[in-house]
Protein backbone atom coordinates (compact mmCIF):
# COMPACT_ATOMS: atom_id res chain seq x y z
CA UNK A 1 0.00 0.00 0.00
CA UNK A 2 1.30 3.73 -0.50
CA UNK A 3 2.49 5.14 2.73
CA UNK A 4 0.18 8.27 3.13
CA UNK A 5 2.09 11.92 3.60
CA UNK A 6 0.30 14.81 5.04
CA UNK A 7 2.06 18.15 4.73
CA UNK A 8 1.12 21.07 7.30
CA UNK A 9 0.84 24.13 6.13
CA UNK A 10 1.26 23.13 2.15
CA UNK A 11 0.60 26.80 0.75
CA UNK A 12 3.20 27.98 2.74
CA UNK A 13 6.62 28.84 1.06
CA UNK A 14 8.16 25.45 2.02
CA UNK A 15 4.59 24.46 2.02
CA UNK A 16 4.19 25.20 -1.31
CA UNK A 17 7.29 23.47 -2.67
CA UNK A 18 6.56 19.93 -0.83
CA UNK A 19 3.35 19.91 -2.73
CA UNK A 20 4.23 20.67 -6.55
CA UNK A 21 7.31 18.00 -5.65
CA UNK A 22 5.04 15.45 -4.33
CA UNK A 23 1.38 16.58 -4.57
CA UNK A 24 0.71 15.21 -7.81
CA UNK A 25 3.03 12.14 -7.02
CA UNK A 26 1.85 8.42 -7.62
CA UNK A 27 4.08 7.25 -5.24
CA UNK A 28 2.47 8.85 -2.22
CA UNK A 29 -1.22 9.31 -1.09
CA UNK A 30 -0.65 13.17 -0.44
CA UNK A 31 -2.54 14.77 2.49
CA UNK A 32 -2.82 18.89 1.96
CA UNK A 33 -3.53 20.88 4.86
CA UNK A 34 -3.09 24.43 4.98
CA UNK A 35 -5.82 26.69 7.40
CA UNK A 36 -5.17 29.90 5.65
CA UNK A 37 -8.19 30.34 3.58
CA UNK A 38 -6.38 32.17 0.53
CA UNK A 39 -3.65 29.66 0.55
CA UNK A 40 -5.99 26.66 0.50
CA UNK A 41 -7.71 28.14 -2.32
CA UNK A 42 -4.53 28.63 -4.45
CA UNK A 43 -3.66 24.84 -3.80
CA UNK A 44 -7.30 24.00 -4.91
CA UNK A 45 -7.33 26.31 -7.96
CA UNK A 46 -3.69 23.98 -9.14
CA UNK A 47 -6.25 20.77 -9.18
CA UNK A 48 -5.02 19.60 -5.39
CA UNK A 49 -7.18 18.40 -2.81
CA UNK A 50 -6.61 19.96 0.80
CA UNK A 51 -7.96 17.70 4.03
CA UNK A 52 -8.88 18.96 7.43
CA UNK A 53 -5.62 18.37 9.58
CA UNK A 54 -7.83 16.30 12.10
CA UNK A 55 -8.44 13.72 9.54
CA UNK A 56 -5.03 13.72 7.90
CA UNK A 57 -3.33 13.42 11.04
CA UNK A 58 -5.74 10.17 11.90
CA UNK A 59 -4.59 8.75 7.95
CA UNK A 60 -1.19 10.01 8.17
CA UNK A 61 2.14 7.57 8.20
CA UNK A 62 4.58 10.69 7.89
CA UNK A 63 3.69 14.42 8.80
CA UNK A 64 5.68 16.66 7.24
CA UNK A 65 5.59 20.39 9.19
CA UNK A 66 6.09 22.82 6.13
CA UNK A 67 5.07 26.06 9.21
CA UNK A 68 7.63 28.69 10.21
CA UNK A 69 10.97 27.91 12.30
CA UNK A 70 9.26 29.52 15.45
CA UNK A 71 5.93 27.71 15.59
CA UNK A 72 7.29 24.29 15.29
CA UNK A 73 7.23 23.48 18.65
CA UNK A 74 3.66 24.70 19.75
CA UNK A 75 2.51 23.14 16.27
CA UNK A 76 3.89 19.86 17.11
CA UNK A 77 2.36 19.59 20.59
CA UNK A 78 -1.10 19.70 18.86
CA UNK A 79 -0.64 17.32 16.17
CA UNK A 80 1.55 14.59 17.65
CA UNK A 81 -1.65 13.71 20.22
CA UNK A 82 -3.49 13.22 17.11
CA UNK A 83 -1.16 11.39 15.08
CA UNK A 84 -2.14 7.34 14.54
CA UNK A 85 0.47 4.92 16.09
CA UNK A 86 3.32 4.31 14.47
CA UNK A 87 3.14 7.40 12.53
CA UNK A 88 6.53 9.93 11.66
CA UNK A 89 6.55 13.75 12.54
CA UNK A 90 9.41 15.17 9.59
CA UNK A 91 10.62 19.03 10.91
CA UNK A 92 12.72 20.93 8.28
CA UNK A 93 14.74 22.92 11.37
CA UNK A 94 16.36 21.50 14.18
CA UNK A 95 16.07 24.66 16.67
CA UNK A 96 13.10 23.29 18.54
CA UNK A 97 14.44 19.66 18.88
CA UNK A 98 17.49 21.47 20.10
CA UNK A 99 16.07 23.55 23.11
CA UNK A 100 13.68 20.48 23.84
CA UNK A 101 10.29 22.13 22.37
CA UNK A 102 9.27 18.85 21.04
CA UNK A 103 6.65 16.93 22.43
CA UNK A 104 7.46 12.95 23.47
CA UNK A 105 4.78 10.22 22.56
CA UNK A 106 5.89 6.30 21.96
CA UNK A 107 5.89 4.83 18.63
CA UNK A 108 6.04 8.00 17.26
CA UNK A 109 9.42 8.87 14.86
CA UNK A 110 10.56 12.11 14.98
CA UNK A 111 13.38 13.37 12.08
CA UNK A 112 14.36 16.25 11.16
CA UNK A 113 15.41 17.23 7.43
CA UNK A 114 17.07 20.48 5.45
CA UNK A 115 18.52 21.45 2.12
CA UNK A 116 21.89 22.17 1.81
CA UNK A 117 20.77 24.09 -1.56
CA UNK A 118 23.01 23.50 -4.63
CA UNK A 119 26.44 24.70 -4.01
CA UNK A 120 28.23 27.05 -5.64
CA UNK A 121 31.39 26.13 -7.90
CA UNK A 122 29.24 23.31 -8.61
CA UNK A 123 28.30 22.43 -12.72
CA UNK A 124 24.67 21.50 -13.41
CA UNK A 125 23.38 20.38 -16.26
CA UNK A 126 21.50 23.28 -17.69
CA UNK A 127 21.43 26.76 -17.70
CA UNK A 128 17.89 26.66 -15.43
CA UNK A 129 19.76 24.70 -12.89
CA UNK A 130 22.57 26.83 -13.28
CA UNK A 131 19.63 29.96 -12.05
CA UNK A 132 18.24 27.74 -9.60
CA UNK A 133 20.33 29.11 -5.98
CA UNK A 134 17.43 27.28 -3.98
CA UNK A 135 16.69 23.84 -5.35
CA UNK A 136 13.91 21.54 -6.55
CA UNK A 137 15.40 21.99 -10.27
CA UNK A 138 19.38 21.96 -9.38
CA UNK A 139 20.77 18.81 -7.61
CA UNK A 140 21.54 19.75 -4.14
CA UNK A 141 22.33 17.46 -1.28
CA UNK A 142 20.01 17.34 2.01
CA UNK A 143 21.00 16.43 5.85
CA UNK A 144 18.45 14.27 7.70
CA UNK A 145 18.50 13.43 11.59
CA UNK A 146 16.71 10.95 13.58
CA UNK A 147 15.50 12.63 16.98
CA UNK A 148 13.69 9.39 18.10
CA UNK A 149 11.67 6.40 17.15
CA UNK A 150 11.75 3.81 14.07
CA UNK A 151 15.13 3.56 12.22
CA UNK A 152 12.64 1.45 9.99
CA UNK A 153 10.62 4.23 9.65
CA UNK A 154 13.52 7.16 9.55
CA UNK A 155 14.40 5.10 6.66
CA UNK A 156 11.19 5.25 4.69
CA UNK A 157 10.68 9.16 6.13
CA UNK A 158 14.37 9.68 3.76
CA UNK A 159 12.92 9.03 0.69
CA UNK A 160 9.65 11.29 1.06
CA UNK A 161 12.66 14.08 2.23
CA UNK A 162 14.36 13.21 -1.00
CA UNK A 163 11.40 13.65 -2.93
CA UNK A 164 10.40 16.89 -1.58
CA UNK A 165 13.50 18.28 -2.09
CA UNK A 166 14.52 16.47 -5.70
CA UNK A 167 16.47 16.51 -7.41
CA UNK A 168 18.74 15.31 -4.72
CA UNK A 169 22.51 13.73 -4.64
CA UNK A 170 22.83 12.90 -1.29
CA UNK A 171 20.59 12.49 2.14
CA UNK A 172 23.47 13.07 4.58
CA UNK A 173 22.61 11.76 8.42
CA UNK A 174 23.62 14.00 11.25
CA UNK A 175 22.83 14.08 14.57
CA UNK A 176 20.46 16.84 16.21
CA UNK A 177 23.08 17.98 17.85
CA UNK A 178 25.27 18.81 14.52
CA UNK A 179 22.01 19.65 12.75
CA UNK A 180 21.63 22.76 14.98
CA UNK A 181 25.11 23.46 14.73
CA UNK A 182 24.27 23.64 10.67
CA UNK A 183 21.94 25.57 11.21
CA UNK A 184 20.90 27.93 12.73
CA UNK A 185 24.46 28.25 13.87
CA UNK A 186 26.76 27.52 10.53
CA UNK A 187 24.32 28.82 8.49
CA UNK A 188 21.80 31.52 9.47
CA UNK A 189 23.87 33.30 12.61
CA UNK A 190 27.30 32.78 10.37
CA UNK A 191 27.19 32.97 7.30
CA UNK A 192 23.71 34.75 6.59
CA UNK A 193 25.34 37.79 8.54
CA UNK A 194 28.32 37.37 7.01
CA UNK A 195 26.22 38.07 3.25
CA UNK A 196 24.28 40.88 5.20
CA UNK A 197 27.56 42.67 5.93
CA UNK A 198 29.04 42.43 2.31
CA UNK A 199 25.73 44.05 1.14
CA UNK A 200 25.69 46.41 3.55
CA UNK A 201 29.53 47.24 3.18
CA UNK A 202 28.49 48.06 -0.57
CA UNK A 203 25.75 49.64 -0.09
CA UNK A 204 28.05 52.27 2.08
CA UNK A 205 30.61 52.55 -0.64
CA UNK A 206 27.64 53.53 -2.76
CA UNK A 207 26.90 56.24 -0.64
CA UNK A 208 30.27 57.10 -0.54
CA UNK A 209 30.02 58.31 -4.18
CA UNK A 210 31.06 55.00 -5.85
CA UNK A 211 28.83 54.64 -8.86
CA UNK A 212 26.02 51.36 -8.23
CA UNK A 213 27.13 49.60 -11.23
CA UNK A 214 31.15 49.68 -10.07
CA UNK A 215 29.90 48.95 -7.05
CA UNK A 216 27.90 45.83 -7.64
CA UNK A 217 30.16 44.68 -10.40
CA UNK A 218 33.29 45.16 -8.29
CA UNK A 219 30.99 43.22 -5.18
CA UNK A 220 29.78 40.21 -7.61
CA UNK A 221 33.37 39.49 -8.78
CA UNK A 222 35.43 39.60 -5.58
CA UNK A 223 33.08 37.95 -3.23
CA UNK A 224 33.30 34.68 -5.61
CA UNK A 225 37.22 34.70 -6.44
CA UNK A 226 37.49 35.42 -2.43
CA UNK A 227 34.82 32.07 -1.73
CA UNK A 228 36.75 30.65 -4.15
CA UNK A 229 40.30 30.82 -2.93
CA UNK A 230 38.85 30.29 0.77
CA UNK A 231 37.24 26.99 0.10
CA UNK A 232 39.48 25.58 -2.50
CA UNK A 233 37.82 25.66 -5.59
CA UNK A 234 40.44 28.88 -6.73
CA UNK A 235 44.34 27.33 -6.64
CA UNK A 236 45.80 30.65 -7.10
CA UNK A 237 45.85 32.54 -3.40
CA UNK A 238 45.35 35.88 -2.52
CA UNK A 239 47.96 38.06 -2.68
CA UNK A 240 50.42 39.61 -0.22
CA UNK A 241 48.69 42.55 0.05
CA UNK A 242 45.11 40.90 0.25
CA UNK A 243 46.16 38.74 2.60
CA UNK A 244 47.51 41.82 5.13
CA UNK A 245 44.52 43.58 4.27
CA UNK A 246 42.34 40.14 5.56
CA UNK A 247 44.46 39.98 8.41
CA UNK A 248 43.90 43.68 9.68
CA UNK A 249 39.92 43.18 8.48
CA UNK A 250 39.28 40.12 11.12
CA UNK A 251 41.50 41.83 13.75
CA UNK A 252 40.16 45.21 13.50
CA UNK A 253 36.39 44.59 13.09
CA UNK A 254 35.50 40.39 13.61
CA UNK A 255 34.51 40.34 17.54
CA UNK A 256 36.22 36.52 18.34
CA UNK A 257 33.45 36.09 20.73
CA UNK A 258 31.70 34.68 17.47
CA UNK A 259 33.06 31.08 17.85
CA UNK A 260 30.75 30.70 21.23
CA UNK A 261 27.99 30.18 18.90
CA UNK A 262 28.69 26.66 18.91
CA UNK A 263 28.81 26.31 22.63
CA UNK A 264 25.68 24.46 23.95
CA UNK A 265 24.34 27.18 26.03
CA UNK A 266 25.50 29.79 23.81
CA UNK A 267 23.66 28.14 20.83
CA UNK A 268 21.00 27.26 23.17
CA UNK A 269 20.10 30.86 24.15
CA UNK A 270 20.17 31.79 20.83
CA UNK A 271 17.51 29.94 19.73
CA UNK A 272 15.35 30.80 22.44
CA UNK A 273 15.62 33.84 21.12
CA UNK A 274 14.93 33.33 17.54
CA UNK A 275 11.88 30.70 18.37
CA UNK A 276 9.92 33.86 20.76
CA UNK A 277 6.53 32.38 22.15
CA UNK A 278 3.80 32.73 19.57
CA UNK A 279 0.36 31.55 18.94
CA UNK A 280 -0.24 28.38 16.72
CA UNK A 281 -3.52 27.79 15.25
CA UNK A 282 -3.31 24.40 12.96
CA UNK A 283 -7.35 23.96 12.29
């Protein structure tokens, strides 16, 4: 029999996504629930079928939570009551698993999935790929994590995760642990700043008087020979000069205090911060 996946919150932006992957699939019976009137609408007006979340969650061998980052948690404490036996809750972040928001019920599987997104100095195989910085038409890798449960059943929960997110190379297992060290850590408190601050340092030179088109020309072409020669995919280093100039940059103006992130309570209070209290309503 086809295992049957409901997805929570499908005209959501990840919402969204999981069902044009796998909402018209054979290979799944797909259970739509979304409780934003619009957004249901939209899904029905593409020829899907949406299902109260009460009934899909009483049909439902996998739950897949397509809802925001920071309503996980509350989210999952009213579903997982309602989910049949031997059902599997998929998350796409690991914050809430990591500061213990998740609720505990036996023979229930918990996992937790992501996109690594395709990388760059990576060749795909057509120029649409080659556009594609998110996924679903580029190949890109994903991480998955068991939290608790089934490995049977982690196993099976993989290849719905692949599917969402196809075209996919690899399904790379982590723990939660190293999840939430990917992210939010590596990823969001890193290296998303880290992009904020090169736009922002441009948009400064720009105000400086530097015309927008040297500017963002000048930006484009240095931040990828820099990524580049920093990760290996550029053999020729940076120069003397760039290299002093990298030096005094980090010394002068990159607070060292950023490698607590990956200290358990650091991390921890972090996320508590990011995942505020708010009000979940799943109906």
């Amino acid at each position: 029999m086809k295992k049957s996946v409901a997805v929570i919150g499908a005209g959501g932006k990840m919402g969204a996504r999981a069902a044009e992957k796998i909402g018209f699939s054979d290979a799944y019976q797909v259970l739509l629930c979304e409780s934003n009137a619009d957004r249901a609408q939209a899904l029905v007006d593409l020829g899907l079928t949406v299902t109260a979340t009460g009934d899909a969650m009483a049909a439902a061998d996998f739950v897949v939570m397509a809802v925001p980052d920071a309503l996980i948690g509350a989210i999952a404490r009213q579903l997982v009551p309602q989910m049949k036996k031997g059902g599997s809750l998929i998350m796409l972040d690991a914050a809430a698993a990591y500061v213990g928001e998740l609720p505990v019920r036996e023979g229930i599987t918990q996992m937790i999935t992501h996109p690594c997104h395709p990388p760059f100095f990576t060749e795909q195989a057509t120029p649409e790929a080659r556009r594609d910085y998110f996924g679903g038409t580029a190949v890109q890798d994903i991480i998955v994590s068991l939290i608790g449960g089934s490995e049977e059943s982690f196993t099976q929960g993989i290849e719905i995760c692949r599917a969402i997110f196809a075209p996919v190379s690899r399904a790379i297992r982590v723990t939660p642990e190293q999840f939430a060290f990917l992210e939010p850590a590596m990823s969001e408190i890193v290296m998303a700043a880290a992009a904020n601050w090169m736009k922002q340092s441009m948009e400064l030179a720009i105000e400086r008087g530097v015309p927008r088109e040297a500017a963002e020309a000048f930006t484009a072409g240095h931040a990828q020979i820099a990524m580049g020669i920093v990760f290996g995919a550029e053999k020729s280093p940076f120069s003397d000069a760039a290299q002093l100039a990298i030096e005094w940059g980090t010394n002068k103006y990159i607070n060292p205090e950023w490698r607590s992130v990956y200290d358990r309570e650091t991390l921890a209070g972090a996320i508590r911060d990011i995942l505020k209290p708010r009000t979940a309503v799943v109906a």
